[in-house]
C-alpha atoms as a PDB file:
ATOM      1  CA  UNK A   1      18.375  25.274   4.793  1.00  0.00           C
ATOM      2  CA  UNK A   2      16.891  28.930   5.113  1.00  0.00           C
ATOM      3  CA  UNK A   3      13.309  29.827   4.183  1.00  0.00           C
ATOM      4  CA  UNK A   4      14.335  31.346   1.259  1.00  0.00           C
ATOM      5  CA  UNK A   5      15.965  28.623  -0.086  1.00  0.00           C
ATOM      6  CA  UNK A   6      12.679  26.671   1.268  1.00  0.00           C
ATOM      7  CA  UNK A   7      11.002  28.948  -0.623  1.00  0.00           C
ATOM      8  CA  UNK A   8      12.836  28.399  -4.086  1.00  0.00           C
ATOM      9  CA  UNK A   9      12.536  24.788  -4.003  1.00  0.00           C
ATOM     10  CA  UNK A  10       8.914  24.954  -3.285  1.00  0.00           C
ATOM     11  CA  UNK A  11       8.211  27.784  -6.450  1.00  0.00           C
ATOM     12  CA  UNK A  12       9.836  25.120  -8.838  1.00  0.00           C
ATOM     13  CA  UNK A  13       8.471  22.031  -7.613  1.00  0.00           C
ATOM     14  CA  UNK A  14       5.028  23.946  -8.200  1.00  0.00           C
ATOM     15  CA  UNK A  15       5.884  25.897 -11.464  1.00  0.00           C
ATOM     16  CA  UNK A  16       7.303  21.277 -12.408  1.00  0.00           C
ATOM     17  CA  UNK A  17       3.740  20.183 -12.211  1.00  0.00           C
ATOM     18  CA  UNK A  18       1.434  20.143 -15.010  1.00  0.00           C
ATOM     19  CA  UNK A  19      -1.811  21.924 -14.987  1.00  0.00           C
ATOM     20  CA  UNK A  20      -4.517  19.144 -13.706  1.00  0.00           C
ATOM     21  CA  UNK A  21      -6.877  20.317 -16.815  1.00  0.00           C
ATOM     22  CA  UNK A  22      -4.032  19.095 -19.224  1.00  0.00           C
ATOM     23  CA  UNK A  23      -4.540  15.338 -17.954  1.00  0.00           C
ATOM     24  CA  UNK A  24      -6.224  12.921 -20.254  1.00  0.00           C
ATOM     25  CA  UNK A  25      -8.777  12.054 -17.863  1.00  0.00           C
ATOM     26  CA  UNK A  26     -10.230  15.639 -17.136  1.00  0.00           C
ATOM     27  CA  UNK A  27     -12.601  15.739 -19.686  1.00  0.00           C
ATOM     28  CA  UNK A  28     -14.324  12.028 -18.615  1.00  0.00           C
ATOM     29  CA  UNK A  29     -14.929  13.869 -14.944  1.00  0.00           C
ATOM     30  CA  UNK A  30     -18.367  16.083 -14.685  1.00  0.00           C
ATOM     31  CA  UNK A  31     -17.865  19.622 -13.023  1.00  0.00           C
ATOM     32  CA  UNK A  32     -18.634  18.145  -9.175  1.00  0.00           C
ATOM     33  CA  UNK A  33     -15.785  16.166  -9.709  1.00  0.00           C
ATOM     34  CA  UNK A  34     -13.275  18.673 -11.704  1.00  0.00           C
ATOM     35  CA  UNK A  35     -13.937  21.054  -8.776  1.00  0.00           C
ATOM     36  CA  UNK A  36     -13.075  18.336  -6.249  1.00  0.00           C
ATOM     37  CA  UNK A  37     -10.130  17.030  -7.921  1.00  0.00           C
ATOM     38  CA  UNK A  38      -8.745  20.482  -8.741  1.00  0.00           C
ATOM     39  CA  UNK A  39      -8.873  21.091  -4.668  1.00  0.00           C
ATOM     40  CA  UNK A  40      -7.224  17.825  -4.006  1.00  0.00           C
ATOM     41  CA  UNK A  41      -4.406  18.911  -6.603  1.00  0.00           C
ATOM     42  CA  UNK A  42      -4.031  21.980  -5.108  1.00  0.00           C
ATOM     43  CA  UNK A  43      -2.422  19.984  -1.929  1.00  0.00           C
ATOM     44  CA  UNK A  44      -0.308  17.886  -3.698  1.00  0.00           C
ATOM     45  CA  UNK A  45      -2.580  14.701  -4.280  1.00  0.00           C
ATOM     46  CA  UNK A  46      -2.042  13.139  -7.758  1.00  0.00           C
ATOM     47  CA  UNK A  47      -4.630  11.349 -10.005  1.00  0.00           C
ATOM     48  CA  UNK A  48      -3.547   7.212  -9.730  1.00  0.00           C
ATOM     49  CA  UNK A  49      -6.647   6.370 -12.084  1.00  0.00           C
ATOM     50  CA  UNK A  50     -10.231   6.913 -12.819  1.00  0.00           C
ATOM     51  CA  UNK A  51     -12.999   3.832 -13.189  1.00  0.00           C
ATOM     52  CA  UNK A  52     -16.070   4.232 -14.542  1.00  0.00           C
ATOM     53  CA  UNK A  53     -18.388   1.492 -13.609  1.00  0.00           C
ATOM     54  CA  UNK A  54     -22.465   1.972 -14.790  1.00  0.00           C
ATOM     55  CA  UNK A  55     -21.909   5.113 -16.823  1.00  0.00           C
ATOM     56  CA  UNK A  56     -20.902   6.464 -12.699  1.00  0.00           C
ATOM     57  CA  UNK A  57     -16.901   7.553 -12.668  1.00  0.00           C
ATOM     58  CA  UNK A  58     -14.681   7.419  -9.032  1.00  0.00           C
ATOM     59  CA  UNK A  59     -11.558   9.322  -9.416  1.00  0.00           C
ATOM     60  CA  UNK A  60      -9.080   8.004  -7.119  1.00  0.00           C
ATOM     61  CA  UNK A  61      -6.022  10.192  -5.776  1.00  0.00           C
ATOM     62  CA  UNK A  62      -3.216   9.729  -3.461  1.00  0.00           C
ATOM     63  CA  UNK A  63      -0.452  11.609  -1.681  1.00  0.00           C
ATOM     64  CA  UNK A  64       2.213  10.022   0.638  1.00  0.00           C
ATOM     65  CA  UNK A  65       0.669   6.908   0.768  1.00  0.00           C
ATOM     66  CA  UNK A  66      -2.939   8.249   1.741  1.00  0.00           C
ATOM     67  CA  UNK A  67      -5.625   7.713  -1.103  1.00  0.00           C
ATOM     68  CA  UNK A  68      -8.602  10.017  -1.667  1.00  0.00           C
ATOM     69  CA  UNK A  69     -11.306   9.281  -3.391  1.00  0.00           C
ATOM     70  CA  UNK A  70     -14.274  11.684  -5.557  1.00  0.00           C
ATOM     71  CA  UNK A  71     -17.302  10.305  -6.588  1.00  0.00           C
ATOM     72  CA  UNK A  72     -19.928  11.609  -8.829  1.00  0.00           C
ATOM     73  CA  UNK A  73     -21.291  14.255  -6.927  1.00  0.00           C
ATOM     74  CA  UNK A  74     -17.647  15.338  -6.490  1.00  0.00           C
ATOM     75  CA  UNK A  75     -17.680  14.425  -2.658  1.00  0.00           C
ATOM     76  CA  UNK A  76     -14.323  13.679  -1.584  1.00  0.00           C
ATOM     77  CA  UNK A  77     -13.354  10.456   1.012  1.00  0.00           C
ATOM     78  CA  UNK A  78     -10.025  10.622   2.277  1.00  0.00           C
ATOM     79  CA  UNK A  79     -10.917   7.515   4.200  1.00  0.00           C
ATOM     80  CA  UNK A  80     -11.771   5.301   1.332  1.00  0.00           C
ATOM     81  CA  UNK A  81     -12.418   1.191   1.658  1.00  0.00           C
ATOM     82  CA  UNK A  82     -11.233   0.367  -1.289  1.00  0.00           C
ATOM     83  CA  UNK A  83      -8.832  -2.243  -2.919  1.00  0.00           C
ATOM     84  CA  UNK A  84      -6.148  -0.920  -4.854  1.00  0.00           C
ATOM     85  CA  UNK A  85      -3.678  -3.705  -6.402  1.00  0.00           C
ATOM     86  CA  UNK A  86      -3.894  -6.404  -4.253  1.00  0.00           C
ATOM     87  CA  UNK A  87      -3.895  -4.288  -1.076  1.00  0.00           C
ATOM     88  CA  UNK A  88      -6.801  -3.889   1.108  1.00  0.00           C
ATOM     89  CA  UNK A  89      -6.871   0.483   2.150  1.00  0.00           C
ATOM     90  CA  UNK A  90      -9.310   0.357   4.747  1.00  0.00           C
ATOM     91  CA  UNK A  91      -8.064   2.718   6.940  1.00  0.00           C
ATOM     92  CA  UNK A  92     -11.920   3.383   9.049  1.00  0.00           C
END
């Protein structure tokens, strides 16, 4: 495959995603966290779910099998030990 063609796939497979402000979600995150996720989006994660747990939301993301997480101050762990159905992701 040439670049162009490289190229073409890429510019629809971006143009096929939705904007990450049109999510239901976005407007439970504060702006630490909109910033953060909006970065993460950028690279292709995607939003698997957000908990909220003592008025405190985690935003949890994945791509390829790698999960990313976003707390309240919108710091981002891309080494997260977390449980996520059933499966342990401790990847420290």
């Amino acid at each position: 495959m040439s670049l162009l063609n490289v190229k073409k796939v890429l510019s629809k497979l971006h143009r096929r995603r939705r904007a990450v402000e049109s999510y239901e979600w976005w407007n439970h995150l504060n702006y630490a966290q909109k910033f953060s996720v909006s970065s993460l989006y950028k690279f292709g994660y995607e939003i698997n779910f957000v908990r909220t747990i003592d008025h405190k939301s985690i935003v949890v993301m994945s791509l390829n099998g790698n999960i990313a997480t976003v707390d309240k101050d919108g710091l981002i762990d891309t080494q997260p030990d977390i449980q996520v159905r059933n499966c342990r992701m401790n990847r420290r």
